[in-house]
PDB file of N, CA and C in Angstrom:
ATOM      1  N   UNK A   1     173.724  65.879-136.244  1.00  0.00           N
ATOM      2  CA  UNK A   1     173.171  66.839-137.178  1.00  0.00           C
ATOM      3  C   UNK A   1     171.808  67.301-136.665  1.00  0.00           C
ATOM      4  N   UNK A   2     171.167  68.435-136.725  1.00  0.00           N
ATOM      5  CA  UNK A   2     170.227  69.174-136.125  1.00  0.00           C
ATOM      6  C   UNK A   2     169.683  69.347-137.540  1.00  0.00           C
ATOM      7  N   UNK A   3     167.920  68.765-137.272  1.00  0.00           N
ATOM      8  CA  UNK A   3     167.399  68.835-138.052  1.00  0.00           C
ATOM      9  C   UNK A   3     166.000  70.381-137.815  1.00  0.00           C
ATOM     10  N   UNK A   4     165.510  71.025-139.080  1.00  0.00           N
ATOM     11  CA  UNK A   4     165.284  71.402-138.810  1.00  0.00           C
ATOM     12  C   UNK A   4     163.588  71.457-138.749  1.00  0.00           C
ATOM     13  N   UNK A   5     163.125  72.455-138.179  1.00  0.00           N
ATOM     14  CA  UNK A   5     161.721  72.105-137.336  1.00  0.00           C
ATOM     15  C   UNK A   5     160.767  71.434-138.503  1.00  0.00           C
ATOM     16  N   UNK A   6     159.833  70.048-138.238  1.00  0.00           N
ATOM     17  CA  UNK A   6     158.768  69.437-138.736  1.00  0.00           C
ATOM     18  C   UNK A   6     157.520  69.782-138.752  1.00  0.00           C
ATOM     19  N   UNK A   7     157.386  70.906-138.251  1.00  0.00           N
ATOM     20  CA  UNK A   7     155.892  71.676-137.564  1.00  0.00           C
ATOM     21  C   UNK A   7     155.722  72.504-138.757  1.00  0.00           C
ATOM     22  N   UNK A   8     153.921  73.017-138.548  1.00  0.00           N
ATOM     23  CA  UNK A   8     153.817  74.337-138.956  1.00  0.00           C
ATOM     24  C   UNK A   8     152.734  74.885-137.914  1.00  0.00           C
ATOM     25  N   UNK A   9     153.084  76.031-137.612  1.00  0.00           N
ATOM     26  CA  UNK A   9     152.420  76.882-136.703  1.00  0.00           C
ATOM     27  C   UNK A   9     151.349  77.341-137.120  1.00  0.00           C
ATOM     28  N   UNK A  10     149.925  77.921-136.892  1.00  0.00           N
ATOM     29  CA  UNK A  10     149.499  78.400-137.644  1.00  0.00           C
ATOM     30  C   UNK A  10     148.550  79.155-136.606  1.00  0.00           C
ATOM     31  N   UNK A  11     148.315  80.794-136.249  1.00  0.00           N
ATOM     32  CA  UNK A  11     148.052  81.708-136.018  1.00  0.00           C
ATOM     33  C   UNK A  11     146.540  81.940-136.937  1.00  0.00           C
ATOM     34  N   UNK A  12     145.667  81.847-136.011  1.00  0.00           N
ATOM     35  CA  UNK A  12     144.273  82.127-137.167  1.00  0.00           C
ATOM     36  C   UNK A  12     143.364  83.434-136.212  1.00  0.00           C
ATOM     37  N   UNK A  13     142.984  84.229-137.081  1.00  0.00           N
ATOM     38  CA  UNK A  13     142.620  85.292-136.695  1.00  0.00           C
ATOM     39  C   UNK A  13     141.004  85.491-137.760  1.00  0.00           C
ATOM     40  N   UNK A  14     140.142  85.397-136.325  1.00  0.00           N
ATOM     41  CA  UNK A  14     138.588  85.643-137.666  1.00  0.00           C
ATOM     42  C   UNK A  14     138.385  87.148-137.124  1.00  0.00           C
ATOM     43  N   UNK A  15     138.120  87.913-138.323  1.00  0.00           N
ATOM     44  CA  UNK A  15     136.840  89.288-137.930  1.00  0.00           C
ATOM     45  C   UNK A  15     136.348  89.518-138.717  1.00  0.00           C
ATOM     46  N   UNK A  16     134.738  89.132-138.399  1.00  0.00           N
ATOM     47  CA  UNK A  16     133.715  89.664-139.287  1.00  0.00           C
ATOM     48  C   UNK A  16     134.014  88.545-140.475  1.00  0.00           C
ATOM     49  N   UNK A  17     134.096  89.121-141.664  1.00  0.00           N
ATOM     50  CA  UNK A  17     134.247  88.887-142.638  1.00  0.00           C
ATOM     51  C   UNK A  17     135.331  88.524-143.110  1.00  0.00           C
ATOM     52  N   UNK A  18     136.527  88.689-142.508  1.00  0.00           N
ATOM     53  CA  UNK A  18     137.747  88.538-142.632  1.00  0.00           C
ATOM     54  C   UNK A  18     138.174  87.162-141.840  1.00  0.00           C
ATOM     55  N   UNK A  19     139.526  86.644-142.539  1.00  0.00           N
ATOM     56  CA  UNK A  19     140.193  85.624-142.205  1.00  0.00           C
ATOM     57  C   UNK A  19     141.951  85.699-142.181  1.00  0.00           C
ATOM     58  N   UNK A  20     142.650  85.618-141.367  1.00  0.00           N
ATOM     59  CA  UNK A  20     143.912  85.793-141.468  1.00  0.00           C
ATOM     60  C   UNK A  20     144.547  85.039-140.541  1.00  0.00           C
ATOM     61  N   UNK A  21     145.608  83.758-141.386  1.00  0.00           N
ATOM     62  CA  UNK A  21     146.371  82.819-141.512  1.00  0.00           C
ATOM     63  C   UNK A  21     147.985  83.430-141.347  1.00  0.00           C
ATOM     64  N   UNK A  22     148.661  82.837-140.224  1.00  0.00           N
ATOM     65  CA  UNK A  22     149.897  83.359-140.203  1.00  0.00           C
ATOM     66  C   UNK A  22     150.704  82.148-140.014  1.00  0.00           C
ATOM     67  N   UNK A  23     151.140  81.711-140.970  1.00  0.00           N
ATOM     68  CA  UNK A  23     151.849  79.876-141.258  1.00  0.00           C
ATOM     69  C   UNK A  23     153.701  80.515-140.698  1.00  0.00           C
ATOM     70  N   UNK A  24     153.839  79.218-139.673  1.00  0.00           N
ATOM     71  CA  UNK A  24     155.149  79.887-139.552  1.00  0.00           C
ATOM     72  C   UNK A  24     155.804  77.896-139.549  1.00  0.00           C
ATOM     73  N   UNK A  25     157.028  77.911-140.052  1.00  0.00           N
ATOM     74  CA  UNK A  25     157.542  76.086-140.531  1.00  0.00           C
ATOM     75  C   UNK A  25     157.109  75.738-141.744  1.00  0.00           C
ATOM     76  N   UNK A  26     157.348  74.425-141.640  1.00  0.00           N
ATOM     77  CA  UNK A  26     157.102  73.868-142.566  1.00  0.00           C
ATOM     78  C   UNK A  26     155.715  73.378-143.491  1.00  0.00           C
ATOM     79  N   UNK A  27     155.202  73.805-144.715  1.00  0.00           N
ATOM     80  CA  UNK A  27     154.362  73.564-145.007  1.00  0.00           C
ATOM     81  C   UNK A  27     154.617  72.354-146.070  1.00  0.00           C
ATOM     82  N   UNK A  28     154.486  71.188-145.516  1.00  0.00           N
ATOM     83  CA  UNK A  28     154.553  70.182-146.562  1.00  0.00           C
ATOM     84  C   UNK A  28     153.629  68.741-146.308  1.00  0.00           C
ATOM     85  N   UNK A  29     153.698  68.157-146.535  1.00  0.00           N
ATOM     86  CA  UNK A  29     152.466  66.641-147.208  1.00  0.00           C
ATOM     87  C   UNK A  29     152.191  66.166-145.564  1.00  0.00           C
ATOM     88  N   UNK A  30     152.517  66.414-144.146  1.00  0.00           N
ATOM     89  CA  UNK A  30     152.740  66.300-143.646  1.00  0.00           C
ATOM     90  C   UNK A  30     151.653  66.677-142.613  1.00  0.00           C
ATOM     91  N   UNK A  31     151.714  68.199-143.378  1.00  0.00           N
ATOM     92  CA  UNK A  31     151.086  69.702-142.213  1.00  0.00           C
ATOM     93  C   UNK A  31     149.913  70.113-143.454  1.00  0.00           C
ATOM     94  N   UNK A  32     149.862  69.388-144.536  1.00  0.00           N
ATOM     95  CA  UNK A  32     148.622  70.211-145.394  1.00  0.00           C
ATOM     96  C   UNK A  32     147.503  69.821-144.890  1.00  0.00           C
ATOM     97  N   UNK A  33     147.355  68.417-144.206  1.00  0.00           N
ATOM     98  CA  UNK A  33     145.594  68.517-143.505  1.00  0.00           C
ATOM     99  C   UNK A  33     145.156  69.306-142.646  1.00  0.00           C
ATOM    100  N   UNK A  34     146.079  69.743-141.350  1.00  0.00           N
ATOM    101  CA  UNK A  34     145.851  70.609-140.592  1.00  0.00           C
ATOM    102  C   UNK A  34     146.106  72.300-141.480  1.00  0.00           C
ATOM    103  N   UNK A  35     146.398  72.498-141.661  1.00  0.00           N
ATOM    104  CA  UNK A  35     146.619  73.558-142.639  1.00  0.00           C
ATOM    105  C   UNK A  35     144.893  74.102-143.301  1.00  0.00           C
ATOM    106  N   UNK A  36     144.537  72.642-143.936  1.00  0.00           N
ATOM    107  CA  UNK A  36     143.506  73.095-144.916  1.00  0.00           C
ATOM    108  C   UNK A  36     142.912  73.253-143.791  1.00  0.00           C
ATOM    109  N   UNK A  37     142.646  72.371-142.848  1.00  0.00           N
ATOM    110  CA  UNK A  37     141.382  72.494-141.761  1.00  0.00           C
ATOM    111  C   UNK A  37     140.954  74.386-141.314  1.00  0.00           C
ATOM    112  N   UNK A  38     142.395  74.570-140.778  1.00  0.00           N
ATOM    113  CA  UNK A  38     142.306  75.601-140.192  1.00  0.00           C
ATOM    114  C   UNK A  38     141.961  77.096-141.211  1.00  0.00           C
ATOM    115  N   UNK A  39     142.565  76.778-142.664  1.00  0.00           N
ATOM    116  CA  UNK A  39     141.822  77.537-143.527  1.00  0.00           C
ATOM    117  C   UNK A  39     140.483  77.509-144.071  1.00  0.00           C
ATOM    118  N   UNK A  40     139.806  76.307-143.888  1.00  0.00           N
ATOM    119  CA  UNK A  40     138.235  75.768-144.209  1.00  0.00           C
ATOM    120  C   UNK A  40     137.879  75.694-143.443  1.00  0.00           C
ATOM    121  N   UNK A  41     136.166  76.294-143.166  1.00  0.00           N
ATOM    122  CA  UNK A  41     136.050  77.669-144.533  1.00  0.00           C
ATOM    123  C   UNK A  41     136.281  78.731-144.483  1.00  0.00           C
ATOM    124  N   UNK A  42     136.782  79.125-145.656  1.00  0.00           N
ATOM    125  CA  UNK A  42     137.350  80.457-145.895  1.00  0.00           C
ATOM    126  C   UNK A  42     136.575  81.500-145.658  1.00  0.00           C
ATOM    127  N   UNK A  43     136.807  82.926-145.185  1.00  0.00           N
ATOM    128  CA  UNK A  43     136.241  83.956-145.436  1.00  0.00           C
ATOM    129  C   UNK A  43     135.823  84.567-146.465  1.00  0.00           C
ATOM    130  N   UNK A  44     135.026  85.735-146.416  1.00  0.00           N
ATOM    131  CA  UNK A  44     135.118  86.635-147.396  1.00  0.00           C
ATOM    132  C   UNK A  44     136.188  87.306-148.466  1.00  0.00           C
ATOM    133  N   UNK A  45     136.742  87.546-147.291  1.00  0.00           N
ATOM    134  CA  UNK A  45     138.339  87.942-147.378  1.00  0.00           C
ATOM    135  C   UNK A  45     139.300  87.059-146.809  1.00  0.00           C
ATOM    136  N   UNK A  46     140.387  86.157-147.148  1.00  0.00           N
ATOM    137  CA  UNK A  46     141.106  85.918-146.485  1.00  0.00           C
ATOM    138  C   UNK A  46     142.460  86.157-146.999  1.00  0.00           C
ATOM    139  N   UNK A  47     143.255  86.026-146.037  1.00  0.00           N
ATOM    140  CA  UNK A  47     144.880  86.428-145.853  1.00  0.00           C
ATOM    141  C   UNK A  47     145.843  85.998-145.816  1.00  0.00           C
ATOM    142  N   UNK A  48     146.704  85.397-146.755  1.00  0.00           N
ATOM    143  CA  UNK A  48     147.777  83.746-146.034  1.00  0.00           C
ATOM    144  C   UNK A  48     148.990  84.175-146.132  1.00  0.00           C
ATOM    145  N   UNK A  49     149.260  84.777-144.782  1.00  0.00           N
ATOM    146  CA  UNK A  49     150.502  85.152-144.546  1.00  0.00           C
ATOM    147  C   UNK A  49     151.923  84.123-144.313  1.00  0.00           C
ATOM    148  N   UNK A  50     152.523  84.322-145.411  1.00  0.00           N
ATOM    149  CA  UNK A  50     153.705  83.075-145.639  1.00  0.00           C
ATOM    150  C   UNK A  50     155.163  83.315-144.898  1.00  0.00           C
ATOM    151  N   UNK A  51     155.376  84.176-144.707  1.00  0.00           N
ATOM    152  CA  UNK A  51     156.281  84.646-144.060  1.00  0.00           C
ATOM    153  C   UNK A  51     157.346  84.007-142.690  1.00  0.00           C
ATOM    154  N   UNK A  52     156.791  83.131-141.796  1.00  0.00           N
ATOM    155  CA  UNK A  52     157.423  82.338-140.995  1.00  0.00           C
ATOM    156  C   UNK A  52     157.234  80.566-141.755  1.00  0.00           C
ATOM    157  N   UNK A  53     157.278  80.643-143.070  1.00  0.00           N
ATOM    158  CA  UNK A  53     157.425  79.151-143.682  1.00  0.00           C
ATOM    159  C   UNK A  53     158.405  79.322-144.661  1.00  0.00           C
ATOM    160  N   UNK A  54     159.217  78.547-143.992  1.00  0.00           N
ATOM    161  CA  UNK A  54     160.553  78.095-144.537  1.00  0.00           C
ATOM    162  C   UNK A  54     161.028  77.175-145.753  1.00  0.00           C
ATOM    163  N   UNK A  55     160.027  75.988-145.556  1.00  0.00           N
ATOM    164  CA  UNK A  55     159.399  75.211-146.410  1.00  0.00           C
ATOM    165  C   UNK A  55     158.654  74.661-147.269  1.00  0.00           C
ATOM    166  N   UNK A  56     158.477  74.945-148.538  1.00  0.00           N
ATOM    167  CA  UNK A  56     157.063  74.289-149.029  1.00  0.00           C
ATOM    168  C   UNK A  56     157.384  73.092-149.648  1.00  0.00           C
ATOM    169  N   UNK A  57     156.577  71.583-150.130  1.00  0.00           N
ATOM    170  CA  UNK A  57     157.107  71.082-150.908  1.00  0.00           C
ATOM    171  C   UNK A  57     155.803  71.471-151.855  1.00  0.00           C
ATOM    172  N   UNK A  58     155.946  70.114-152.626  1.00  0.00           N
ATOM    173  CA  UNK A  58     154.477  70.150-153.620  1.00  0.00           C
ATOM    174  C   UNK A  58     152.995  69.806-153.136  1.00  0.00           C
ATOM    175  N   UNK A  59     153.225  69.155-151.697  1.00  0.00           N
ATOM    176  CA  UNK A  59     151.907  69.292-151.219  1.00  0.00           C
ATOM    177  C   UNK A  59     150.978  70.219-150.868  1.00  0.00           C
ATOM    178  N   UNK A  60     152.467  71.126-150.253  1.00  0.00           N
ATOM    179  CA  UNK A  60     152.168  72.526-149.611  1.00  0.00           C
ATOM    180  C   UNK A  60     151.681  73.560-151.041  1.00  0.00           C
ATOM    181  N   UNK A  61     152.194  73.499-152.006  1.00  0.00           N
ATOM    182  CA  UNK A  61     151.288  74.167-153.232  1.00  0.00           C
ATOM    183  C   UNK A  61     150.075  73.839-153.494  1.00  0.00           C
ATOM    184  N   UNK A  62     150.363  72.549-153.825  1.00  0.00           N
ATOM    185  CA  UNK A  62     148.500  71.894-154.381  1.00  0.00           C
ATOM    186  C   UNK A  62     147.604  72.390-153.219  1.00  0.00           C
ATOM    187  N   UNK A  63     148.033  72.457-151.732  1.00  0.00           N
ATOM    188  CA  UNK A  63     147.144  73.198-151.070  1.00  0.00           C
ATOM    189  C   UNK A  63     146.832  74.575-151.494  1.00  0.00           C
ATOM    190  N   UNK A  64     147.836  75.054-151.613  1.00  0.00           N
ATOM    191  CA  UNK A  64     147.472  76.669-152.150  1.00  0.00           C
ATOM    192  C   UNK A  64     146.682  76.375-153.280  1.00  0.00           C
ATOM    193  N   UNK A  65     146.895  75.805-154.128  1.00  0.00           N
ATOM    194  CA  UNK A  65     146.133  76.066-155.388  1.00  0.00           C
ATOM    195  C   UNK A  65     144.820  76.001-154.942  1.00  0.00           C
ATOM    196  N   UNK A  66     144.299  74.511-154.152  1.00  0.00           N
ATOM    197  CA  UNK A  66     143.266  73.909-153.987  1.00  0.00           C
ATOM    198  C   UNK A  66     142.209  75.197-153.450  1.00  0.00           C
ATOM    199  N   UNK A  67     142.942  76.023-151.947  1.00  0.00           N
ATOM    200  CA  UNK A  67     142.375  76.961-151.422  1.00  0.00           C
ATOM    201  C   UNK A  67     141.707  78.338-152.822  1.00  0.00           C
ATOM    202  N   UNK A  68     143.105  78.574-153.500  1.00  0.00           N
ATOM    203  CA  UNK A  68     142.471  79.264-154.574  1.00  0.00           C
ATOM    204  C   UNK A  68     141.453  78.871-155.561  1.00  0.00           C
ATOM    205  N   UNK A  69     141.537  78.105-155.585  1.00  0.00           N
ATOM    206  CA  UNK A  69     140.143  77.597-156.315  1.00  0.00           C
ATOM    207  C   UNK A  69     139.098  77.246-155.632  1.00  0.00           C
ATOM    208  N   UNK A  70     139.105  77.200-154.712  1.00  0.00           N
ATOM    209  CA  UNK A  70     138.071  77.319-153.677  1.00  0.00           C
ATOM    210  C   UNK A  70     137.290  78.659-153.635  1.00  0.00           C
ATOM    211  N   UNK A  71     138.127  79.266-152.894  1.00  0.00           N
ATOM    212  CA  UNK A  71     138.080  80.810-153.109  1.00  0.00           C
ATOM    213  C   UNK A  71     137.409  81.067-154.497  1.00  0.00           C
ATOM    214  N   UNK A  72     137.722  81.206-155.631  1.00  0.00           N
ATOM    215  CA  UNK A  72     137.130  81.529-156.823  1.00  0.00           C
ATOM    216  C   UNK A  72     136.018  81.443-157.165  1.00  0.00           C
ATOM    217  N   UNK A  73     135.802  79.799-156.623  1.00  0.00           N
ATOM    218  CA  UNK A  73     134.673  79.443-157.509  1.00  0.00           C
ATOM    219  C   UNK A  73     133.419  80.013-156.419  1.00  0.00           C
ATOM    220  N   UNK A  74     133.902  80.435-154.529  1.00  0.00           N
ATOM    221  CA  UNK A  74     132.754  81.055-154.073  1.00  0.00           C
ATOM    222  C   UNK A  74     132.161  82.494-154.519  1.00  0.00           C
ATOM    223  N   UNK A  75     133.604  83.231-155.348  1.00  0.00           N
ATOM    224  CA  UNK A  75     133.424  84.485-155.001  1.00  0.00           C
ATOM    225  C   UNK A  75     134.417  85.103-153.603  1.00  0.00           C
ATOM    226  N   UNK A  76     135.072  84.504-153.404  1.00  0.00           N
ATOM    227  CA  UNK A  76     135.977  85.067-152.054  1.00  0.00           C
ATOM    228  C   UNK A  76     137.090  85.750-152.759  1.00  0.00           C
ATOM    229  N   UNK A  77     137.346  86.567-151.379  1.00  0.00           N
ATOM    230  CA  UNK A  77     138.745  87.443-152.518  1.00  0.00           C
ATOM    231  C   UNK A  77     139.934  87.054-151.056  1.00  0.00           C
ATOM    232  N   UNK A  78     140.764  85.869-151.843  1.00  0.00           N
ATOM    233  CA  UNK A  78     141.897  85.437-151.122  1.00  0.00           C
ATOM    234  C   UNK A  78     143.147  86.050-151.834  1.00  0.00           C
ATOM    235  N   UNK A  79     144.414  86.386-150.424  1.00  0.00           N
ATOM    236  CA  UNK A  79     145.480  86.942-150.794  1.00  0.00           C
ATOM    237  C   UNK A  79     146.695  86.347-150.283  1.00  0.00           C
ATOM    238  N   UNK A  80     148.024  86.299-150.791  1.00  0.00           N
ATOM    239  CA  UNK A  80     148.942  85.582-149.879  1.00  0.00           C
ATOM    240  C   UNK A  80     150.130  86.603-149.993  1.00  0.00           C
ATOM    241  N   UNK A  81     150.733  86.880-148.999  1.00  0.00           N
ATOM    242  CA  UNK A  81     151.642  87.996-148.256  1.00  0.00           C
ATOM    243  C   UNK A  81     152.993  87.309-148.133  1.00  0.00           C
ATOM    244  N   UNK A  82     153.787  88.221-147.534  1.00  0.00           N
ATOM    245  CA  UNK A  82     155.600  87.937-147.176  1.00  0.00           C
ATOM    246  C   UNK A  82     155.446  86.617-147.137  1.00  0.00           C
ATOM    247  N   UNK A  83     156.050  86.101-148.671  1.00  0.00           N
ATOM    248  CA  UNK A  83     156.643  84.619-149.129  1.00  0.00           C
ATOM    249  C   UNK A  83     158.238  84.870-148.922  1.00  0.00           C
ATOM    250  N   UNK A  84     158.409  83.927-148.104  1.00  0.00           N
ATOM    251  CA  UNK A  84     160.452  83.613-147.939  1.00  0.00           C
ATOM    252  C   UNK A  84     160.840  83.622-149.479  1.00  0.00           C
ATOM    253  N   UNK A  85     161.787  83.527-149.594  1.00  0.00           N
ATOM    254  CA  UNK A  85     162.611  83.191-151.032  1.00  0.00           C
ATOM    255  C   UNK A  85     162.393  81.995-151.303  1.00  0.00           C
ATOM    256  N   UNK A  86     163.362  81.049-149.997  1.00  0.00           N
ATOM    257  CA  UNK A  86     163.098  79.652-150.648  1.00  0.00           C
ATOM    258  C   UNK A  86     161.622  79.271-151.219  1.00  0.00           C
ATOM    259  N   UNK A  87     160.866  79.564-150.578  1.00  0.00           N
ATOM    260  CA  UNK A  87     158.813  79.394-151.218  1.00  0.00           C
ATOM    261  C   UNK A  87     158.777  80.197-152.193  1.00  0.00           C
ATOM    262  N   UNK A  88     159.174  81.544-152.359  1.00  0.00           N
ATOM    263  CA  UNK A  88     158.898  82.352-153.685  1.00  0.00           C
ATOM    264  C   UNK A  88     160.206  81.270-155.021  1.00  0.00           C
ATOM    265  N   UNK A  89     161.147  80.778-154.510  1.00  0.00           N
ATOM    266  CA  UNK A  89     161.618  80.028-155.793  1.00  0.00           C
ATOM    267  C   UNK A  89     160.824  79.088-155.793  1.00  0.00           C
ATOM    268  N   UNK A  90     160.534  78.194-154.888  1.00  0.00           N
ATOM    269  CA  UNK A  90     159.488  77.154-155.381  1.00  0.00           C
ATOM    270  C   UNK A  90     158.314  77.571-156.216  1.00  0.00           C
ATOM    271  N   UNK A  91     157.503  78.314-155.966  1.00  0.00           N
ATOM    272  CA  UNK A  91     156.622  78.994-156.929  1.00  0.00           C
ATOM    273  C   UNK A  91     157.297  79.403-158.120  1.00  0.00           C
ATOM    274  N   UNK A  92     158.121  79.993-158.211  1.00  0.00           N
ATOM    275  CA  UNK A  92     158.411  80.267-159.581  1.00  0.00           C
ATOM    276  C   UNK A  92     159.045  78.956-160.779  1.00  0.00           C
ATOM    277  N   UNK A  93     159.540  78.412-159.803  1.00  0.00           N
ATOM    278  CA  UNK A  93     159.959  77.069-160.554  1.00  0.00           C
ATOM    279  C   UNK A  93     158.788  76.340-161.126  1.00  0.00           C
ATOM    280  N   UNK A  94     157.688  76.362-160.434  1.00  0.00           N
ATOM    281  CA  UNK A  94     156.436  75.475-160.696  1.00  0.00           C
ATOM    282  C   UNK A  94     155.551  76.504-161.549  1.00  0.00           C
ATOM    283  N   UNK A  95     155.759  77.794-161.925  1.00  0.00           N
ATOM    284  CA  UNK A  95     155.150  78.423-163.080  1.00  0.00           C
ATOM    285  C   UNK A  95     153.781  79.187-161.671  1.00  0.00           C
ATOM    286  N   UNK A  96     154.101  78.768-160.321  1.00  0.00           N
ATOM    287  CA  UNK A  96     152.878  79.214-159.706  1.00  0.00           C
ATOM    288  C   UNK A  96     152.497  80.316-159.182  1.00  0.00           C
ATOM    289  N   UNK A  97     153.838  81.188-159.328  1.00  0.00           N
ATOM    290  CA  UNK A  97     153.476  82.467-159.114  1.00  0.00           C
ATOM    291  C   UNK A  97     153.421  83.737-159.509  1.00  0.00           C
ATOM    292  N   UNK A  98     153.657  82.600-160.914  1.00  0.00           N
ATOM    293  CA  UNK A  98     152.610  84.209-161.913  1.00  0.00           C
ATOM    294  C   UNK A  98     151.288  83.870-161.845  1.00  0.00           C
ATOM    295  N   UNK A  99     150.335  82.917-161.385  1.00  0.00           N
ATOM    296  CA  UNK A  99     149.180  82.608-161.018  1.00  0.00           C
ATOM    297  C   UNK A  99     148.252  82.721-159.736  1.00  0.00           C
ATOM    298  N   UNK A 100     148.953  82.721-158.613  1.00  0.00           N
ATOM    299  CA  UNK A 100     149.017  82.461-157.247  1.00  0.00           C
ATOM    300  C   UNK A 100     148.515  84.453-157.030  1.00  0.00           C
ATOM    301  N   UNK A 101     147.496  84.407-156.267  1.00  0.00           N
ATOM    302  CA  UNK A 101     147.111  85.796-156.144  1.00  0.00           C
ATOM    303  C   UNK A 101     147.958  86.563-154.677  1.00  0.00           C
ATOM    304  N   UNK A 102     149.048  86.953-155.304  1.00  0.00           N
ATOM    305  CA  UNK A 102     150.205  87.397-154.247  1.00  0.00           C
ATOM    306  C   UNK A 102     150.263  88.564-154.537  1.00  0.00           C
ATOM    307  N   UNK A 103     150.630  89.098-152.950  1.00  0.00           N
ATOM    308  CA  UNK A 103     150.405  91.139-152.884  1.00  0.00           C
ATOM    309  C   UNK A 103     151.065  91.024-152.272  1.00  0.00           C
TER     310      UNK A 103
END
């Protein structure tokens, strides 16, 4: 049986003021330290492009949340982009993405 990938990739892009995160695998209890690292600290603006993550569990949320409240309480204006299905049902199951600042 072929399991599938344990990684998460993560593509970080600074300009200026800006921050943009391109997560591709798995985001779970696993990959959230490196994850937060590479998102802390946040920009002005930052960007968390979900789109090559296949996976989230509940670690991989409480990170999101954690980042958003991060974000908030500086004044940063964070956004999160092309969520897969399987991650957009996880969010919705967990009530998190009618909360979760997604464009």
């Amino acid at each position: 049986m072929t399991r599938p990938p344990t990684t998460l990739d993560i593509l970080v892009r600074r300009d200026a003021d800006d921050l943009h995160l391109s997560l591709s695998g798995r985001l779970d209890a696993h990959q959230v330290p490196g994850f937060l690292a590479a998102a802390e600290p946040l920009a002005a603006r930052t960007t968390l492009d979900l789109g090559g993550v296949t996976f989230m569990d509940s670690s991989g949320l409480a990170a999101l949340v954690r980042l958003v409240r991060t974000a908030r309480a500086a004044g940063q204006d964070l956004g999160i982009v092309n969520i897969q299905d399987g991650v957009r049902l996880a969010m919705e199951i967990t009530g998190l993405y009618a909360v979760l600042p997604i464009r």
